[in-house]
C-alpha atoms as a PDB file:
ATOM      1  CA  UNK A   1       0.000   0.000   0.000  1.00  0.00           C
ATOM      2  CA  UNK A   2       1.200   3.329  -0.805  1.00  0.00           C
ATOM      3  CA  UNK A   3       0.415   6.441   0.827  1.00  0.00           C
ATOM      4  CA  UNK A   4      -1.046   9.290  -1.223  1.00  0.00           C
ATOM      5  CA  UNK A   5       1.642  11.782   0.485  1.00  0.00           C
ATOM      6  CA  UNK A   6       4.787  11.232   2.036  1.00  0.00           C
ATOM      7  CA  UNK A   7       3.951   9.898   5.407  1.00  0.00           C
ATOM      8  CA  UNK A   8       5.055  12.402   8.241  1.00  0.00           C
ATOM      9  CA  UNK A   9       8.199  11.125  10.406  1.00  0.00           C
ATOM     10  CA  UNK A  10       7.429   9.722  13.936  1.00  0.00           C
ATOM     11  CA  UNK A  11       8.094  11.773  16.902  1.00  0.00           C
ATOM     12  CA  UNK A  12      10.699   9.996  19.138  1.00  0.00           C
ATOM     13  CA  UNK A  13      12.944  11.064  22.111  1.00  0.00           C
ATOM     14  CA  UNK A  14      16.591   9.287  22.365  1.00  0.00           C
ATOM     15  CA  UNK A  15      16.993   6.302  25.509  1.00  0.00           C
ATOM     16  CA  UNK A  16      19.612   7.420  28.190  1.00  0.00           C
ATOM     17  CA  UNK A  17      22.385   4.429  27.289  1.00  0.00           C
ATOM     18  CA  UNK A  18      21.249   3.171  23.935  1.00  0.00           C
ATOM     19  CA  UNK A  19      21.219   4.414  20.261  1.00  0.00           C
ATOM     20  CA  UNK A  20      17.483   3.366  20.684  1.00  0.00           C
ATOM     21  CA  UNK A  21      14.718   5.920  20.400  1.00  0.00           C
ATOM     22  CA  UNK A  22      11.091   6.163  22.416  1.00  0.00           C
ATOM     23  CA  UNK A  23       8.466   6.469  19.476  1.00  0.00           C
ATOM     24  CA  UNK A  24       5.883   9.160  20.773  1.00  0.00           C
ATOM     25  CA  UNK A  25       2.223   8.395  20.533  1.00  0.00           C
ATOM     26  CA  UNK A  26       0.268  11.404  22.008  1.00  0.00           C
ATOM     27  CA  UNK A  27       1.182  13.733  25.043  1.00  0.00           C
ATOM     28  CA  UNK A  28      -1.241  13.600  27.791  1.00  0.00           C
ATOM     29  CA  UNK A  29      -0.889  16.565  30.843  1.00  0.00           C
ATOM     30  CA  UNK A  30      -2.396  16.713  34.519  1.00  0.00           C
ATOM     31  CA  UNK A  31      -3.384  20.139  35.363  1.00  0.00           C
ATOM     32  CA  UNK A  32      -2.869  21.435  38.802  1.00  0.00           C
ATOM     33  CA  UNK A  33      -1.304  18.271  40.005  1.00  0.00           C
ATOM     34  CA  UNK A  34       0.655  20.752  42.456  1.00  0.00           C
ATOM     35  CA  UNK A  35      -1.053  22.089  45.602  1.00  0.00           C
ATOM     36  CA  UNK A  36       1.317  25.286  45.764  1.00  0.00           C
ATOM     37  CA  UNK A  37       0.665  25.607  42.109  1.00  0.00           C
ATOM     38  CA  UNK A  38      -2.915  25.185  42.042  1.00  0.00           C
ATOM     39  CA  UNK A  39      -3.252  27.913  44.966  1.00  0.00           C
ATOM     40  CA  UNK A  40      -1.115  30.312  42.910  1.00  0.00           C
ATOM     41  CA  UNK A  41      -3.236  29.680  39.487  1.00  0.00           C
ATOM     42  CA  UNK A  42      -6.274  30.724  42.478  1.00  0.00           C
ATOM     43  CA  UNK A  43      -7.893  27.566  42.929  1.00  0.00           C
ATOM     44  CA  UNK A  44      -8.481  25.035  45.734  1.00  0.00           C
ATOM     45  CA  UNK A  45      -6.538  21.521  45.395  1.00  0.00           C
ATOM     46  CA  UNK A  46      -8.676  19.853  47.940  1.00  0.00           C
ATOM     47  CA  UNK A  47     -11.602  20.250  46.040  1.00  0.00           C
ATOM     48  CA  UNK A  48     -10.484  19.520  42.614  1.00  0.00           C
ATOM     49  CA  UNK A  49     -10.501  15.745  40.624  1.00  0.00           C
ATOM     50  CA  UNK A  50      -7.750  15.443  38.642  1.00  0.00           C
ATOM     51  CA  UNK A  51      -8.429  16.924  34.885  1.00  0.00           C
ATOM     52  CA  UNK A  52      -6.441  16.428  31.674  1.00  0.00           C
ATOM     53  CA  UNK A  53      -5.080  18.095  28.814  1.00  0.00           C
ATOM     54  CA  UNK A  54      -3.121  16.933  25.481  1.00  0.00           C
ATOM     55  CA  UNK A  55      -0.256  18.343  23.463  1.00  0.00           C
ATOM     56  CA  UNK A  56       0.929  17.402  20.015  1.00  0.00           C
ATOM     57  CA  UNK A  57       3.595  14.822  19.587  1.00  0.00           C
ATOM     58  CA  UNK A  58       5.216  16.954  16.827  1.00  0.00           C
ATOM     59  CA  UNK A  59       5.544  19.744  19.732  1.00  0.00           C
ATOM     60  CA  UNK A  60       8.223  17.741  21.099  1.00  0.00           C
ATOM     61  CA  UNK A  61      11.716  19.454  21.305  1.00  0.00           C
ATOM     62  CA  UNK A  62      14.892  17.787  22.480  1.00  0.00           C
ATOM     63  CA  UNK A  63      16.821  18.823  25.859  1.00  0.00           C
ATOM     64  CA  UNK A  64      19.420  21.191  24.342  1.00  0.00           C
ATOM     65  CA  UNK A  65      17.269  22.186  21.380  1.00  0.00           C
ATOM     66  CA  UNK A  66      15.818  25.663  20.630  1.00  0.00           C
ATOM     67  CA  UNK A  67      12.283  27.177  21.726  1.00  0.00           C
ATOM     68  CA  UNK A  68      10.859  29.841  19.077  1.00  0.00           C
ATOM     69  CA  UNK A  69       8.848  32.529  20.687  1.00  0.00           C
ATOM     70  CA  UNK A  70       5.341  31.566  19.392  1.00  0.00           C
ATOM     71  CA  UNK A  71       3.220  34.350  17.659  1.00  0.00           C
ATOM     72  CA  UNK A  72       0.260  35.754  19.057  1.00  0.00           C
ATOM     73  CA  UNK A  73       1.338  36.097  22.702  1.00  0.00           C
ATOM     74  CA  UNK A  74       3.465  38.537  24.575  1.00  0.00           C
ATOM     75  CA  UNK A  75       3.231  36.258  28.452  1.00  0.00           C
ATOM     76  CA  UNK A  76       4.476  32.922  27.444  1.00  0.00           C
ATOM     77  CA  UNK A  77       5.197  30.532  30.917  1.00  0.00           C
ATOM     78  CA  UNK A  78       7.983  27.648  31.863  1.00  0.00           C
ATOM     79  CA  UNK A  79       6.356  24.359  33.623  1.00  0.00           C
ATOM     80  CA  UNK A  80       9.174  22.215  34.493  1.00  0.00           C
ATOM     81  CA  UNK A  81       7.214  18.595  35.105  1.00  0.00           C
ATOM     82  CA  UNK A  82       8.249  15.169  35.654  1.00  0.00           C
ATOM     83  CA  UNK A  83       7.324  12.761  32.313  1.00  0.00           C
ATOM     84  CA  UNK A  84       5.704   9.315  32.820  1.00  0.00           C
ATOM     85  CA  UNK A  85       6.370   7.314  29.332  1.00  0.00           C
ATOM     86  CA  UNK A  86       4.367   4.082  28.364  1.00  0.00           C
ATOM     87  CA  UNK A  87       5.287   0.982  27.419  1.00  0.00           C
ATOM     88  CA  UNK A  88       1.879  -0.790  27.602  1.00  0.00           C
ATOM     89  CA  UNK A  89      -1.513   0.808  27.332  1.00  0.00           C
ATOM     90  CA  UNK A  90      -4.635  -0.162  28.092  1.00  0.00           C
ATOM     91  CA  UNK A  91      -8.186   0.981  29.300  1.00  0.00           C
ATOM     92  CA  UNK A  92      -9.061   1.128  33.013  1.00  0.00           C
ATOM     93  CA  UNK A  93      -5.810  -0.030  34.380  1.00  0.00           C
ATOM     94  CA  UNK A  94      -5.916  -0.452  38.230  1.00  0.00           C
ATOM     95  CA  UNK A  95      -3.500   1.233  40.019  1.00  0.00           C
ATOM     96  CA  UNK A  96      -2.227  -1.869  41.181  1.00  0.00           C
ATOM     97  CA  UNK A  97      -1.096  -2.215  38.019  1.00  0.00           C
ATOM     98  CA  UNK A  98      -0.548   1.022  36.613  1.00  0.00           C
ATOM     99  CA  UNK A  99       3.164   0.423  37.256  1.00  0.00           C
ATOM    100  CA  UNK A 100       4.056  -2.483  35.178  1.00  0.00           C
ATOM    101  CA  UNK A 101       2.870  -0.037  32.186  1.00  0.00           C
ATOM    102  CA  UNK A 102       5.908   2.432  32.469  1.00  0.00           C
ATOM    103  CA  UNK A 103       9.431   2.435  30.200  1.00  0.00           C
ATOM    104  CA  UNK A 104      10.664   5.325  31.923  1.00  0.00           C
ATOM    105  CA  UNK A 105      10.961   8.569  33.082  1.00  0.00           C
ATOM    106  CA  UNK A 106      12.099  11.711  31.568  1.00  0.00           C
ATOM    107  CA  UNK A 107      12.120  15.498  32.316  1.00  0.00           C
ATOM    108  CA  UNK A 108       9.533  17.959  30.352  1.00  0.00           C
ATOM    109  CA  UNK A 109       8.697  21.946  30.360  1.00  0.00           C
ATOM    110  CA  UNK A 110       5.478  22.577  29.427  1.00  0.00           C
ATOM    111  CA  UNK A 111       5.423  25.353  27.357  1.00  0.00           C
ATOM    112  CA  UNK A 112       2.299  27.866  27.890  1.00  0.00           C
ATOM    113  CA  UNK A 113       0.711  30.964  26.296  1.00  0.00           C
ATOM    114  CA  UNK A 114      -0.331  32.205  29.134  1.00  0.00           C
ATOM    115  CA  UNK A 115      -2.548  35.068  27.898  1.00  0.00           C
ATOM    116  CA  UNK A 116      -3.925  32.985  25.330  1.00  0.00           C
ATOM    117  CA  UNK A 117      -5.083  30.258  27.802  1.00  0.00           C
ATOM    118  CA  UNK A 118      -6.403  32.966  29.787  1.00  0.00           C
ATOM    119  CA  UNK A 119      -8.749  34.145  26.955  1.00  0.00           C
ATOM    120  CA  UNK A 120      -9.824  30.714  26.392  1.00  0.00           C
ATOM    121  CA  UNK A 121     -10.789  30.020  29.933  1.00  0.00           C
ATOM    122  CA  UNK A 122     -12.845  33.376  30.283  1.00  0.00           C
ATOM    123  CA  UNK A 123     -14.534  32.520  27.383  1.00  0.00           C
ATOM    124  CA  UNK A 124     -15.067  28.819  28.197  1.00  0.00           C
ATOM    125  CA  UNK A 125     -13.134  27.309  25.028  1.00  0.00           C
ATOM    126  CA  UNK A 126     -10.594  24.775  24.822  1.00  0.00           C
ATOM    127  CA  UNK A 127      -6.529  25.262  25.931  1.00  0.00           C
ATOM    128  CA  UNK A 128      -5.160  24.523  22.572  1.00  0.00           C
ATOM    129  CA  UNK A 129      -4.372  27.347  22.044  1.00  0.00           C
ATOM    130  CA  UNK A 130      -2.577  28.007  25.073  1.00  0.00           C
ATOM    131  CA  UNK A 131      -0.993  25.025  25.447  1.00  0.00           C
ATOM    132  CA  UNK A 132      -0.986  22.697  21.783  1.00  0.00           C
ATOM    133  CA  UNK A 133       1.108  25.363  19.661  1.00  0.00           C
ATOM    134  CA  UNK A 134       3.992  24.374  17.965  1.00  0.00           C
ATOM    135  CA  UNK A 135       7.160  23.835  20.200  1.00  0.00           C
ATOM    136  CA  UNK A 136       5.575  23.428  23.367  1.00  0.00           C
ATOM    137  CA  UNK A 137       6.834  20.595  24.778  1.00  0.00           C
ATOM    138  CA  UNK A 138      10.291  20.559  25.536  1.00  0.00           C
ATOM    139  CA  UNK A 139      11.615  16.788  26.997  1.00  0.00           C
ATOM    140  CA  UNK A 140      14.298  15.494  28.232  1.00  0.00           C
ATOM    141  CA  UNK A 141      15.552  12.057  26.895  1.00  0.00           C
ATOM    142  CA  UNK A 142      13.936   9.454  28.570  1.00  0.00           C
ATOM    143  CA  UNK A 143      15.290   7.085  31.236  1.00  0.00           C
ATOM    144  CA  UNK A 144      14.333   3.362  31.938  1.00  0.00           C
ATOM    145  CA  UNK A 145      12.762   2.310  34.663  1.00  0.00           C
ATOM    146  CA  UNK A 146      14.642  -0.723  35.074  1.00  0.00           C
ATOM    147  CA  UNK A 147      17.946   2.035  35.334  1.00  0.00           C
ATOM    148  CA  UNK A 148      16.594   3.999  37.995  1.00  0.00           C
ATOM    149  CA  UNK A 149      12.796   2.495  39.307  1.00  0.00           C
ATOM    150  CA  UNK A 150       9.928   4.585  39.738  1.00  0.00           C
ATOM    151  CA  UNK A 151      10.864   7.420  41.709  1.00  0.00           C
ATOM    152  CA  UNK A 152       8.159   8.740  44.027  1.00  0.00           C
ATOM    153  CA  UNK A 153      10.291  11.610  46.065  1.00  0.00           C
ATOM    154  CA  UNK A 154      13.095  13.754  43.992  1.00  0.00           C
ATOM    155  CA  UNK A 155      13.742  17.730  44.161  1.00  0.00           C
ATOM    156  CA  UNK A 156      11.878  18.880  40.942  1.00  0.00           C
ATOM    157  CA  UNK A 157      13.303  22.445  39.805  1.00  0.00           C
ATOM    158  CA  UNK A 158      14.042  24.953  36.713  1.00  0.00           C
ATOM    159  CA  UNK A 159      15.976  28.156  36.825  1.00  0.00           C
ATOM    160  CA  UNK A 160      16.025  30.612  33.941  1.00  0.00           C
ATOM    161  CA  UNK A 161      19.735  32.204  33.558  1.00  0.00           C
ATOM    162  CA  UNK A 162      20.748  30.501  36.417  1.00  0.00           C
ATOM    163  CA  UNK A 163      18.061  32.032  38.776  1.00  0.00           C
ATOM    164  CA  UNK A 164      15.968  29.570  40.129  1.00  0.00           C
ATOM    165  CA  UNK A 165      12.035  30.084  39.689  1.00  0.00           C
ATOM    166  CA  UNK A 166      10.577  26.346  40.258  1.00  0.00           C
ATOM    167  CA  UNK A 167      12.021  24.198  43.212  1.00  0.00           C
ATOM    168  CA  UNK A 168       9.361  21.194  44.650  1.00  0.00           C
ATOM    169  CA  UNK A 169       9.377  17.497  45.319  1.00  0.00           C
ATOM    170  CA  UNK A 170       7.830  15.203  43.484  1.00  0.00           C
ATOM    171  CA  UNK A 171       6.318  13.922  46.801  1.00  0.00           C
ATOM    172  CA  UNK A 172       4.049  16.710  46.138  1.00  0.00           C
ATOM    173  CA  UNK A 173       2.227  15.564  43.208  1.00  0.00           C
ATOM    174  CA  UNK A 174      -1.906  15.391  44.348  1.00  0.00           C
ATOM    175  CA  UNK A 175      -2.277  12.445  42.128  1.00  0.00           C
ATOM    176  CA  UNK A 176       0.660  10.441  42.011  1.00  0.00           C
ATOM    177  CA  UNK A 177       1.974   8.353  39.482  1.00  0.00           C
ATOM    178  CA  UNK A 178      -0.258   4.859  39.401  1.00  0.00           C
ATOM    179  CA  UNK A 179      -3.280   7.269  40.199  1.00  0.00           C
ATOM    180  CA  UNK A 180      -2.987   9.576  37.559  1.00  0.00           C
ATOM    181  CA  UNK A 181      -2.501   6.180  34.846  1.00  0.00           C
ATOM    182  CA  UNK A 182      -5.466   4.830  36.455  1.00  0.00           C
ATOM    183  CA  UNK A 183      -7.548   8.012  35.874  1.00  0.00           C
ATOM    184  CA  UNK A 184      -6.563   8.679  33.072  1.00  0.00           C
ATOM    185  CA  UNK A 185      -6.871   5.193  31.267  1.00  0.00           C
ATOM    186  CA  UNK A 186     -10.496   5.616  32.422  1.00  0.00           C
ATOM    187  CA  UNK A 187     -11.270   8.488  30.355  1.00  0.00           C
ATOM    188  CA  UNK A 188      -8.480   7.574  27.001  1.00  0.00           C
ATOM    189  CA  UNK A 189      -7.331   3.976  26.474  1.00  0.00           C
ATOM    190  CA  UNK A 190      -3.521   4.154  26.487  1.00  0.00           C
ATOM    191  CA  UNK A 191      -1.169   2.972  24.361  1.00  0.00           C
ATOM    192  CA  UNK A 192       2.790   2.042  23.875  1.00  0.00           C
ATOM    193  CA  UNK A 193       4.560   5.130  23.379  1.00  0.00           C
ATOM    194  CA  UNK A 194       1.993   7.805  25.603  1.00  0.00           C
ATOM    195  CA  UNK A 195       3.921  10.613  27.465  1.00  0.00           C
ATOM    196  CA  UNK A 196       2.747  11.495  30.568  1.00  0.00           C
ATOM    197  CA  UNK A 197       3.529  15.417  31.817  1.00  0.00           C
ATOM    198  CA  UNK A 198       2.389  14.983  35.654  1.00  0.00           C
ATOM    199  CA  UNK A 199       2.062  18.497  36.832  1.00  0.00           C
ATOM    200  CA  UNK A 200       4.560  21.465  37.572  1.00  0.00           C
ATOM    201  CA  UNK A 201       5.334  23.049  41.620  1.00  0.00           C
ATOM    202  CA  UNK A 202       4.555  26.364  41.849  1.00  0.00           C
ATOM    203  CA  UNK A 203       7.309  29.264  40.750  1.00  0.00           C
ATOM    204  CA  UNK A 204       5.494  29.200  37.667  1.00  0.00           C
ATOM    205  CA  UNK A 205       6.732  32.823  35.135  1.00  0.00           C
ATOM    206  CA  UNK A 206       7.290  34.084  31.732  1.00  0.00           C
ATOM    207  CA  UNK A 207      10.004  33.590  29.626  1.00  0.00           C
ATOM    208  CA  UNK A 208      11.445  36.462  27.381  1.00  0.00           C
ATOM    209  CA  UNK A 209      14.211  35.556  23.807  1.00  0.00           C
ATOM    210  CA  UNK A 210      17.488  34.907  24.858  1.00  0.00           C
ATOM    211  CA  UNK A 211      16.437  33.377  28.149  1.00  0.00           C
ATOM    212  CA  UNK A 212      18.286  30.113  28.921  1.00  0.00           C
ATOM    213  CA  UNK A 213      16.079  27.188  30.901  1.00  0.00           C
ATOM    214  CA  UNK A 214      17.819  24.563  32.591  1.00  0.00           C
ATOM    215  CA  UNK A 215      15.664  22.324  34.982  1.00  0.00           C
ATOM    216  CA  UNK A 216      15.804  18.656  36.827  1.00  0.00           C
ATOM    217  CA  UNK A 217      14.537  15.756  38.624  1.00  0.00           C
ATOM    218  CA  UNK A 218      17.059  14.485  40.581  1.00  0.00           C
ATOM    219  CA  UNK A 219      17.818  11.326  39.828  1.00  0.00           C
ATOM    220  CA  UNK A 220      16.237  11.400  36.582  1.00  0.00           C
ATOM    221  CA  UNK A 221      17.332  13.564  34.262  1.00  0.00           C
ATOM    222  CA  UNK A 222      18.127  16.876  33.176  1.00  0.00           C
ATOM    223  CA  UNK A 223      16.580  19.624  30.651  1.00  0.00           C
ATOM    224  CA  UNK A 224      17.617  22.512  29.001  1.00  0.00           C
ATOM    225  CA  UNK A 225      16.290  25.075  26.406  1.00  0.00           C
ATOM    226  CA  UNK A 226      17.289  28.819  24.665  1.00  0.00           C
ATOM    227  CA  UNK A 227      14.314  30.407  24.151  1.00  0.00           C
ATOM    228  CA  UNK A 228      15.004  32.278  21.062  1.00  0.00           C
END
């Protein structure tokens, strides 16, 4: 069978230790997974079910890589997260099991128009436009579990020009890692290849051209961007 264009290239991230890439199926995101952040966005975390969003595979750039100021915004915001990637999918996976369907980890910044998002909330539309533009997600390469397990406590931070803005725990997550596969297999069946962006701590701020983004989770790995 031959396709009637050329068919676009899969997204992929390299494998810490292996010339072996991690092909990239879609990009799922928790919002306010963060009690600090959720306060500063002005809502309450008790009170709030987890709630998802989705980003573009073909958003994807590579630790070291470039991040063009997007058009039509003038407040565009760093979220450094830590990145769940699947190796098994599934629907309504039990957190008991929710586990056994992780590769790895890696490290992401979720990229935001922050303006942009805000119009769309006000107005009760969609993110996509805040968050699905081109170039915003950033990630890390992405670590196997089997190299380093399933963390569930590791300093979580991102400093633009050395300055840190973002410095949290990963202990902090609301809805932690089987939780938020459970959940989320209940509303999306999952499949080989899904990215996970768990949340961001609070510290949450624009970025301007020329800033340089460097974040972390210990004991995963590292990230870092020029926005240019």
């Amino acid at each position: 069978m031959n396709f009637v264009i050329d068919a676009p290239e899969i997204p992929s991230l390299p494998v810490r230790g292996s010339n072996d890439l991690f092909p990239v199926h879609r990009i799922y995101c928790v919002g306010r997974n963060y009690a600090s952040h959720a306060r500063e966005m002005g809502h309450d975390p008790d009170r709030e079910p987890p709630f998802f969003f989705q980003k573009n595979p073909d958003t994807l750039v590579p630790s070291g890589g470039r991040f063009p100021y997007p058009d039509k915004s003038n407040d565009v915001h760093h979220e450094i997260e830590l990145v769940v990637a699947l190796a098994k999918g599934g629907k309504d996976i039990p957190e008991s099991r929710a586990l056994d369907c992780v590769y790895g980890y890696a490290v992401g910044i979720d990229m935001t128009r922050r303006d942009l998002q805000g119009q769309a909330k006000k107005m009760g539309r969609p993110w996509d436009v805040g968050k699905a533009f081109d170039h915003a997600a950033p990630c890390s390469e992405v670590v196997p579990a089997t190299a380093i397990g399933h963390p569930t406590s590791a300093r979580i931070w991102l400093e633009v020009n050395s300055e840190v803005r973002q410095d949290g725990d990963i202990n902090q997550l609301i809805w932690n890692i089987p939780e938020t596969i459970s959940c989320l297999s209940g509303l999306f069946t999952l499949a080989p290849g899904d990215l996970i962006y768990t949340g961001t701590p609070a510290g949450v701020g624009a970025v301007q051209r020329g800033d340089q983004l460097k974040g972390a989770v210990e004991g995963v790995a590292e990230i870092s961007i020029t926005v240019v």
